[in-house]
C-alpha atoms as a PDB file:
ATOM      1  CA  UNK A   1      -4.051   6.194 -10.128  1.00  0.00           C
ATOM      2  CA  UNK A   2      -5.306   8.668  -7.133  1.00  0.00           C
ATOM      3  CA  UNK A   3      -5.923  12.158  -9.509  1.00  0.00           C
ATOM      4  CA  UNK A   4      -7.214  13.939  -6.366  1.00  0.00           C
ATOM      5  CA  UNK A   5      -4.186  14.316  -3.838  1.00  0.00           C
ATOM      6  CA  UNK A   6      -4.565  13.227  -0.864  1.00  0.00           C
ATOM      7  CA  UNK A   7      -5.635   9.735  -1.909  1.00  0.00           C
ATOM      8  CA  UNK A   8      -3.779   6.753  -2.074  1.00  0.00           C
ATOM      9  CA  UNK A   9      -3.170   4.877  -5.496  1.00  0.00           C
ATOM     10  CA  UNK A  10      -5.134   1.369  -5.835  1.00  0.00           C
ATOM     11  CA  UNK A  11      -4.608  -1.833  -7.865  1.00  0.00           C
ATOM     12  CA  UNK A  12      -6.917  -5.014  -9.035  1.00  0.00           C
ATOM     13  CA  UNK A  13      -5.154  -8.331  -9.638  1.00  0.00           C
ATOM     14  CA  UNK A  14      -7.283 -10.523 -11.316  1.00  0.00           C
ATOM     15  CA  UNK A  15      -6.484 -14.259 -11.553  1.00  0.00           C
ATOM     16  CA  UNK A  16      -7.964 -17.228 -13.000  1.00  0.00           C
ATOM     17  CA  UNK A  17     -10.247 -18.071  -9.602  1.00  0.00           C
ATOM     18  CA  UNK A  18     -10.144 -14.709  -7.543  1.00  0.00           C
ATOM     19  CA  UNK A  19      -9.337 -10.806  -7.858  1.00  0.00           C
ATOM     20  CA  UNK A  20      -7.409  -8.906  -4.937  1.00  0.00           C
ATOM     21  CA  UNK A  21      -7.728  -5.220  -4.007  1.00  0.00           C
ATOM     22  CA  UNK A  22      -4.438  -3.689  -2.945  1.00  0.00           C
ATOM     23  CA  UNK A  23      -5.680  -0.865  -0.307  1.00  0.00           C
ATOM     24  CA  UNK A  24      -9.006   0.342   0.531  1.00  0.00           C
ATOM     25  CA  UNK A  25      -9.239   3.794   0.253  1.00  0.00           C
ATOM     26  CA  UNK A  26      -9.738   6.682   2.683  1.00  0.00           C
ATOM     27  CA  UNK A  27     -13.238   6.192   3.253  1.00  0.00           C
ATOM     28  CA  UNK A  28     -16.577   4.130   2.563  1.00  0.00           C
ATOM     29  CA  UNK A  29     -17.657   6.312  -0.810  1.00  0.00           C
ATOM     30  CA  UNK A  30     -14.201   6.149  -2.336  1.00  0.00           C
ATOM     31  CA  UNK A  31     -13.882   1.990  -1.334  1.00  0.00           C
ATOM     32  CA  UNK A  32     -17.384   1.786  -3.175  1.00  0.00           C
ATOM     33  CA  UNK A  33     -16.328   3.301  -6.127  1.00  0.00           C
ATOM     34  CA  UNK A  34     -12.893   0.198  -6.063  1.00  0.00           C
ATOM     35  CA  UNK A  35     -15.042  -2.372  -6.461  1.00  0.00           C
ATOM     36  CA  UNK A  36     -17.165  -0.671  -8.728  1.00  0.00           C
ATOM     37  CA  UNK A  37     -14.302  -0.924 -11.257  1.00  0.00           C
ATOM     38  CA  UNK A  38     -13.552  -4.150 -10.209  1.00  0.00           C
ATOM     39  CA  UNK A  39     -16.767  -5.599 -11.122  1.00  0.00           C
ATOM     40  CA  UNK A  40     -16.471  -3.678 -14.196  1.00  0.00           C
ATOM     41  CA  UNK A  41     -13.124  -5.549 -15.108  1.00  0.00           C
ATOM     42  CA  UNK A  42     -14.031  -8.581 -13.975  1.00  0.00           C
ATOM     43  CA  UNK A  43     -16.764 -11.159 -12.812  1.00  0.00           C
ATOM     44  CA  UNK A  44     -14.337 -13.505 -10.621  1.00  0.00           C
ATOM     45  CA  UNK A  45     -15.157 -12.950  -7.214  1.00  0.00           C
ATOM     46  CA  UNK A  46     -13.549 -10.937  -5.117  1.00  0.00           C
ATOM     47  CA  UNK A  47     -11.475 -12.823  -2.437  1.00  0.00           C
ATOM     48  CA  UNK A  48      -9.037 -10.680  -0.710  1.00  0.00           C
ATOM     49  CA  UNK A  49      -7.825  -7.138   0.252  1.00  0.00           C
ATOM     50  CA  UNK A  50      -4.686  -6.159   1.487  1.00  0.00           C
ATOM     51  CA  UNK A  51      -3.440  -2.823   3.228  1.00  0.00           C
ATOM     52  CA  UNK A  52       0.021  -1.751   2.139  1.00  0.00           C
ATOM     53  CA  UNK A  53       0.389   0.433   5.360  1.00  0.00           C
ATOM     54  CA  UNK A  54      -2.310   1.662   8.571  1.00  0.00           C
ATOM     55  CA  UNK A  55      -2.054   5.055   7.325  1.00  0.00           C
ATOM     56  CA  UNK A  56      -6.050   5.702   6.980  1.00  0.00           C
ATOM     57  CA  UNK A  57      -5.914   6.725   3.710  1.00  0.00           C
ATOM     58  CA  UNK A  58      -5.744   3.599   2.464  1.00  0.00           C
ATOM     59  CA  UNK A  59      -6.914   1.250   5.520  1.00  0.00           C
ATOM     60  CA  UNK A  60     -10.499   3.304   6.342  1.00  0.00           C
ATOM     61  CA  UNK A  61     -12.418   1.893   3.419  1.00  0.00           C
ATOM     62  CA  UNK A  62     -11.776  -1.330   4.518  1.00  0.00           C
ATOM     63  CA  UNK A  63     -15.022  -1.727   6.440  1.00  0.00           C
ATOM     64  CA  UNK A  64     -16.857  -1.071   3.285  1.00  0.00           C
ATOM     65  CA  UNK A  65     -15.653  -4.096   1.866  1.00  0.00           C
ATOM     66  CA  UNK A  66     -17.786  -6.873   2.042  1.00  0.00           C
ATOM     67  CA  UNK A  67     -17.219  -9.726   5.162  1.00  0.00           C
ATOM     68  CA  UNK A  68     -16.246 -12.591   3.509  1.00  0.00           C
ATOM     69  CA  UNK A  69     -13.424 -10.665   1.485  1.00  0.00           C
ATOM     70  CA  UNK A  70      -9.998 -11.633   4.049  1.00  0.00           C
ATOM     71  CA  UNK A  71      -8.271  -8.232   4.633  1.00  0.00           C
ATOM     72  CA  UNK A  72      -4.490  -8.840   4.760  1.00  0.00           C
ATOM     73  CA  UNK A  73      -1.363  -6.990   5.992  1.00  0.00           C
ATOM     74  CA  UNK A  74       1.615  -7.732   8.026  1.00  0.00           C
ATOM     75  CA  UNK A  75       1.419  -8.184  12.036  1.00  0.00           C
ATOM     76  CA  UNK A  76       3.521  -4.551  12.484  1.00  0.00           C
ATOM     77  CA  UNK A  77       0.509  -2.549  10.074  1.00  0.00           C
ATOM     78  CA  UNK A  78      -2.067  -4.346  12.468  1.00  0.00           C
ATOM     79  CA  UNK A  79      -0.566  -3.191  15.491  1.00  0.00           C
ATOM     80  CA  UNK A  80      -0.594   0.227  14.352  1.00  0.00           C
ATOM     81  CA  UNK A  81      -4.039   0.145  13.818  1.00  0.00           C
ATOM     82  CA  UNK A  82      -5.866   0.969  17.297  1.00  0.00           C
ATOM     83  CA  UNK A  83      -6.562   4.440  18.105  1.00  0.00           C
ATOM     84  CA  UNK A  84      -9.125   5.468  15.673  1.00  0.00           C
ATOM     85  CA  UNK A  85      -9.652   9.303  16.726  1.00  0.00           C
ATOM     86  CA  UNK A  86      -5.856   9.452  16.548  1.00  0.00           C
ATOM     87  CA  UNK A  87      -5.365   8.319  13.721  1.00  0.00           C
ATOM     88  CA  UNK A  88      -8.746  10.510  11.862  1.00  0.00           C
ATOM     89  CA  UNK A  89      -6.908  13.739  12.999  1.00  0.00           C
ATOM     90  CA  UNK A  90      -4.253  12.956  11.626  1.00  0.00           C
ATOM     91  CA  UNK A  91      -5.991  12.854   8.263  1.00  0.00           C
ATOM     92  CA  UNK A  92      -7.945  15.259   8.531  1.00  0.00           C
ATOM     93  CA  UNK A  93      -4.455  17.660   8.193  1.00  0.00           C
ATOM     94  CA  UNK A  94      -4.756  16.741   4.960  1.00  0.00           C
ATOM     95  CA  UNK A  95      -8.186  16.774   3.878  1.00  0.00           C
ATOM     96  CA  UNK A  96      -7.556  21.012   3.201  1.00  0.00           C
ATOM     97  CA  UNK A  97     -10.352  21.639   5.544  1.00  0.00           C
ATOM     98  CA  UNK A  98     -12.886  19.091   4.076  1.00  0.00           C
ATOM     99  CA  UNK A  99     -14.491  18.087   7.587  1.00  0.00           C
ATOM    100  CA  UNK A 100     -16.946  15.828   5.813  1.00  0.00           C
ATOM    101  CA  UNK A 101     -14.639  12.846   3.687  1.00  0.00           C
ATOM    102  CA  UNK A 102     -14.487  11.107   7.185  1.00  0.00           C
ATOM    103  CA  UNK A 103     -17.686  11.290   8.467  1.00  0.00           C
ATOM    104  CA  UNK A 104     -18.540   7.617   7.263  1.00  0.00           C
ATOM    105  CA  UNK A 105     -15.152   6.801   8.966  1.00  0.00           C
ATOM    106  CA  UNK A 106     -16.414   4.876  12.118  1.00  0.00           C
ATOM    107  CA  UNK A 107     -15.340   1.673  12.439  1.00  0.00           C
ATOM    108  CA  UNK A 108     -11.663   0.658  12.013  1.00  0.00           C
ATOM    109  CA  UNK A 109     -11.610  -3.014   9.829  1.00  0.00           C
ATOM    110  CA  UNK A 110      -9.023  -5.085  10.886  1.00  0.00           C
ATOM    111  CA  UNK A 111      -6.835  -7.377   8.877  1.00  0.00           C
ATOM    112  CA  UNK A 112      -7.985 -11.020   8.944  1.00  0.00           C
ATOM    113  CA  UNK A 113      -4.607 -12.758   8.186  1.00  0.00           C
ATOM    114  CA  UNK A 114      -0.978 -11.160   9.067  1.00  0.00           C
ATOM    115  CA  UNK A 115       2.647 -11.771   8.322  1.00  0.00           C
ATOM    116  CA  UNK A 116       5.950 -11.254   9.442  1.00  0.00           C
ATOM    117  CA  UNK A 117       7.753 -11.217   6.118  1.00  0.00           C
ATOM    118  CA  UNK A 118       6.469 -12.631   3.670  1.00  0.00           C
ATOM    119  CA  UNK A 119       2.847 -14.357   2.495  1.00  0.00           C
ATOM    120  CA  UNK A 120       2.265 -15.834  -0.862  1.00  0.00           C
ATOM    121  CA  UNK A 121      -1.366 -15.651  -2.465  1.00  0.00           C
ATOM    122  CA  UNK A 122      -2.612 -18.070  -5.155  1.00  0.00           C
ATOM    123  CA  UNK A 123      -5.787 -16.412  -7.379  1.00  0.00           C
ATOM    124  CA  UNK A 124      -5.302 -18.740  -9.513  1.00  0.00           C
ATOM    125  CA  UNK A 125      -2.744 -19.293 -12.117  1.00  0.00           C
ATOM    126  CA  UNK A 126      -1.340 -16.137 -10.421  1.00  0.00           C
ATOM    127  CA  UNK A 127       0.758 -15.430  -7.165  1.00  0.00           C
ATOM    128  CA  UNK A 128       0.861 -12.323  -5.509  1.00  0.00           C
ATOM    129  CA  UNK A 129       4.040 -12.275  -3.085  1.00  0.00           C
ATOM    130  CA  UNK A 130       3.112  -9.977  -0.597  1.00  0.00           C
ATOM    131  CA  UNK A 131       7.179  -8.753   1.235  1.00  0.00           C
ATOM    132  CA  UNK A 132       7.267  -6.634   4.495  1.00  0.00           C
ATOM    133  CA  UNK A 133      10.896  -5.561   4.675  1.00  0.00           C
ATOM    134  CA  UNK A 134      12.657  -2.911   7.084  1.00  0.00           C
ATOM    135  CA  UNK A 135      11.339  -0.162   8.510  1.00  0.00           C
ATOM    136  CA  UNK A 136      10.569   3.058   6.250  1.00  0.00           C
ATOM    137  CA  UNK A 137       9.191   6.563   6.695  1.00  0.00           C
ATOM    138  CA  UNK A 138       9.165   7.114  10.282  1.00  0.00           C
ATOM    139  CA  UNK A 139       9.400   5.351  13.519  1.00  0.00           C
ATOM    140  CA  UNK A 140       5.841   3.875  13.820  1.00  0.00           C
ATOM    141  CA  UNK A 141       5.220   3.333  10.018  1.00  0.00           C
ATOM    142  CA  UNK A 142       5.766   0.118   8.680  1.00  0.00           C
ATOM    143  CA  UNK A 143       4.767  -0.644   4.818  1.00  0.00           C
ATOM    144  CA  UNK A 144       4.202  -4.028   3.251  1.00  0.00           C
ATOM    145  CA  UNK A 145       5.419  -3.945  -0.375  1.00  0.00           C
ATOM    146  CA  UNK A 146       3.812  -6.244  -3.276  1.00  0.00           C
ATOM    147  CA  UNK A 147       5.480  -7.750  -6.325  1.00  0.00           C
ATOM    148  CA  UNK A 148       3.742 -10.021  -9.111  1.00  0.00           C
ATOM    149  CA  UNK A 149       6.666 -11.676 -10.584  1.00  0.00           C
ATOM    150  CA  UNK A 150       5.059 -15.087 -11.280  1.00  0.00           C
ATOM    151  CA  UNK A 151       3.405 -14.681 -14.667  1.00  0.00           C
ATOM    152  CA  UNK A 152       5.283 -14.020 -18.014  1.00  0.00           C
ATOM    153  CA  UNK A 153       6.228 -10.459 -18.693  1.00  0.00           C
ATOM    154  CA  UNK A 154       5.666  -9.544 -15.434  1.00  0.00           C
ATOM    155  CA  UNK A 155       7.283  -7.654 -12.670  1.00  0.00           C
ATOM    156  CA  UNK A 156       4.921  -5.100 -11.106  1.00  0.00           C
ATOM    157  CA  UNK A 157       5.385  -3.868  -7.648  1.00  0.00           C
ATOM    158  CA  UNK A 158       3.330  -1.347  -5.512  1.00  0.00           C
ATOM    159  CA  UNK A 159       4.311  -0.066  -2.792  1.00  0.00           C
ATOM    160  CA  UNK A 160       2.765   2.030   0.259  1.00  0.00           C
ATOM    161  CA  UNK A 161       5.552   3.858   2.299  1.00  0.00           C
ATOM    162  CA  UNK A 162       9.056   2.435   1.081  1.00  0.00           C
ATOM    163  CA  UNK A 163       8.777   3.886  -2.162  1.00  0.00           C
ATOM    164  CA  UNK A 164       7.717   7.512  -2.158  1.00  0.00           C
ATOM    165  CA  UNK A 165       8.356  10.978  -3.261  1.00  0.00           C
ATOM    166  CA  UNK A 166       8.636  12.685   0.279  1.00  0.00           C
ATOM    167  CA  UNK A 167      10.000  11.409   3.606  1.00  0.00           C
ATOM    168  CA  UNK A 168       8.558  12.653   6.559  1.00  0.00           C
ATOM    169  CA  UNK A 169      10.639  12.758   9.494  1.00  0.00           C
ATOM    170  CA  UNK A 170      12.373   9.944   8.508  1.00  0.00           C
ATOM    171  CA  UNK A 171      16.106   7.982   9.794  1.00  0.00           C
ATOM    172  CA  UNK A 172      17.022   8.099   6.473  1.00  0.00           C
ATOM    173  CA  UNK A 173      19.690   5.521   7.239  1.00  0.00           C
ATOM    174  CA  UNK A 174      17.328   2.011   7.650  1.00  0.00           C
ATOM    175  CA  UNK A 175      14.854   3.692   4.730  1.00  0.00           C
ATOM    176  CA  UNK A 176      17.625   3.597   2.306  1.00  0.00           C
ATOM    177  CA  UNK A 177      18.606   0.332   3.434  1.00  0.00           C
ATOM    178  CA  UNK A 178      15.209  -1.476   2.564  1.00  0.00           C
ATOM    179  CA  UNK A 179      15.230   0.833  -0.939  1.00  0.00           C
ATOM    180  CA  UNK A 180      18.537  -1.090  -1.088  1.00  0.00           C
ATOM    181  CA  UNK A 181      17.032  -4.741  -0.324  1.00  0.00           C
ATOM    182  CA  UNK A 182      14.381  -3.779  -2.558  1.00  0.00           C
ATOM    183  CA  UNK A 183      16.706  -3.593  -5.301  1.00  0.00           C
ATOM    184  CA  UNK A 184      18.644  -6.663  -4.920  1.00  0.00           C
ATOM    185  CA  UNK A 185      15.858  -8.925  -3.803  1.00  0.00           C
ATOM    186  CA  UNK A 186      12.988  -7.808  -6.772  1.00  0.00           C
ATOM    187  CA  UNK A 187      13.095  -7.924  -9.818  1.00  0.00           C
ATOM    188  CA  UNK A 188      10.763  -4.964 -10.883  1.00  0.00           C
ATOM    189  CA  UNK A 189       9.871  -3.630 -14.524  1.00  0.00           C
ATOM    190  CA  UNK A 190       7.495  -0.851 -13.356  1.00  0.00           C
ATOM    191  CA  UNK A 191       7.027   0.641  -9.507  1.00  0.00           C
ATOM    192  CA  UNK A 192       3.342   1.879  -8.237  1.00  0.00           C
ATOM    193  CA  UNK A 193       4.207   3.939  -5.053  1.00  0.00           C
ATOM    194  CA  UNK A 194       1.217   4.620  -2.583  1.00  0.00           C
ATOM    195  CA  UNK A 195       0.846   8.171  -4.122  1.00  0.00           C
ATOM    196  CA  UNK A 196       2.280  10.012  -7.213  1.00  0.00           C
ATOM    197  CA  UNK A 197       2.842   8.451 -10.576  1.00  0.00           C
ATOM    198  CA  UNK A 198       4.013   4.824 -11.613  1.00  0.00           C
ATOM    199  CA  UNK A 199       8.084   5.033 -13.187  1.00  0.00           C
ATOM    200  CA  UNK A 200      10.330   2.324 -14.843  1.00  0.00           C
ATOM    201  CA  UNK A 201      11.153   0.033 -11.472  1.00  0.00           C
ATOM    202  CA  UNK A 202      14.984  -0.207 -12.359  1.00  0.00           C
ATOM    203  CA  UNK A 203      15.993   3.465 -13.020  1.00  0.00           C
ATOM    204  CA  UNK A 204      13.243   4.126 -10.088  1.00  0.00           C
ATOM    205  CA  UNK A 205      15.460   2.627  -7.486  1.00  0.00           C
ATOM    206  CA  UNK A 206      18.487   3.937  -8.659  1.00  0.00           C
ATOM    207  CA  UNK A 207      17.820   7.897  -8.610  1.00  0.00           C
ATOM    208  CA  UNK A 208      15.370   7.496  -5.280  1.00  0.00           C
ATOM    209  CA  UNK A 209      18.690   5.475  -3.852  1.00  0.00           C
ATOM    210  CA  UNK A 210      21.092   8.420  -5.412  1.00  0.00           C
ATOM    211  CA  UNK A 211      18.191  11.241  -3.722  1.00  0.00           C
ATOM    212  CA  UNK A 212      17.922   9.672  -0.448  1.00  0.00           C
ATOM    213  CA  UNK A 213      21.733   9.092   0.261  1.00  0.00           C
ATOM    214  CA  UNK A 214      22.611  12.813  -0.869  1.00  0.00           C
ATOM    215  CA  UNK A 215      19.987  13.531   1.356  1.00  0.00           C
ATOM    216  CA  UNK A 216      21.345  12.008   3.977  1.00  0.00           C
ATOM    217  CA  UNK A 217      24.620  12.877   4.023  1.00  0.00           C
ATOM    218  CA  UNK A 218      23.311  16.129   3.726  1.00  0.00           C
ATOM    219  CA  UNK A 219      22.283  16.170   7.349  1.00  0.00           C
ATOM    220  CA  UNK A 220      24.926  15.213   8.952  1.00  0.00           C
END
């Protein structure tokens, strides 16, 4: 869990072959020190990364990750990801004046493999079922979500952009409507949002669903 805000929260899923990263970090130092702790959890190789959302806070570490690890995401995150200097200022708003956390930051990695919807991973006596549902956030901002429902006692899901504590100039309408297909589709014990702290997945949903449709109707 991120304990210096701005950064993004990151997970390790190790299987029985490979591990996978789930998102990068917001530059090369804080992507070294990711697989730092992965090769202090584990000494299966690791295989694959994948970007919950282009946001650069957790897609600009992913050229510190090593060439033959496959960087995933789904086709809409990809095509976000092309204007580089764009995309830096817009992080540096919140770096609180720190002009120097993106100086490493000068290559933009690509993901290797995209989908539309939805991409199943085997590491091995594990499968990570990578979902990409409606749109969330903003126009422009399209998350990937991740569930790990396929091992006993399981149902971990983190999340970039559909499940978070603020909503930035959102249409609250279609980003209550994936919270929504979120709930019916997933079954989820514990939720891992791209920032903040993890929560019990069930009762989650159901006060971020309650928050976002006051909201809502607020506006109108």
């Amino acid at each position: 869990m991120a304990n210096i805000p701005p950064k993004d929260n990151n997970g390790v899923i190790i299987g029985e072959k490979y591990a996978l990263v789930i998102d990068a970090g917001i530059n090369g130092a804080i992507s070294q020190q990711i697989q730092e702790l992965v090769r202090q959890l584990t000494e299966k190789p690791l295989r694959y990364l994948v970007n919950t959302t282009y946001h650069g806070d957790h897609t600009f570490g992913n050229a510190a990750f090593p060439e033959n690890v496959t960087v995933i995401s789904s086709r809409q995150n990809k095509e976000s990801m092309r204007d580089l200097a764009y995309e830096k200022e817009m992080r540096f708003g919140n770096m609180h004046g720190d002009q120097d956390v993106l100086a490493d930051v000068t290559t933009w990695r690509q993901p290797d493999i995209v989908f539309d919807h939805y991409c199943a991973i085997d590491l091995g006596s594990k499968i990570v079922e990578l979902w990409h549902l409606v749109q969330a956030m903003r126009q422009g901002t399209r998350s990937s979500m991740f569930q790990m429902p396929k091992w006993p006692g399981q149902g971990i899901f983190s999340c970039s952009r559909v499940y978070h504590p603020c909503c930035w100039k959102a249409d609250l309408t279609p980003y209550i409507e994936t919270l929504k297909a979120m709930q019916s589709m997933l079954d989820v014990t514990t939720i891992v949002p791209g920032h903040g702290p993890m929560g019990e997945g069930k009762s989650a949903l159901e006060n971020f669903i309650a928050y976002s449709t006051t909201s809502n109707l607020s506006q109108r």
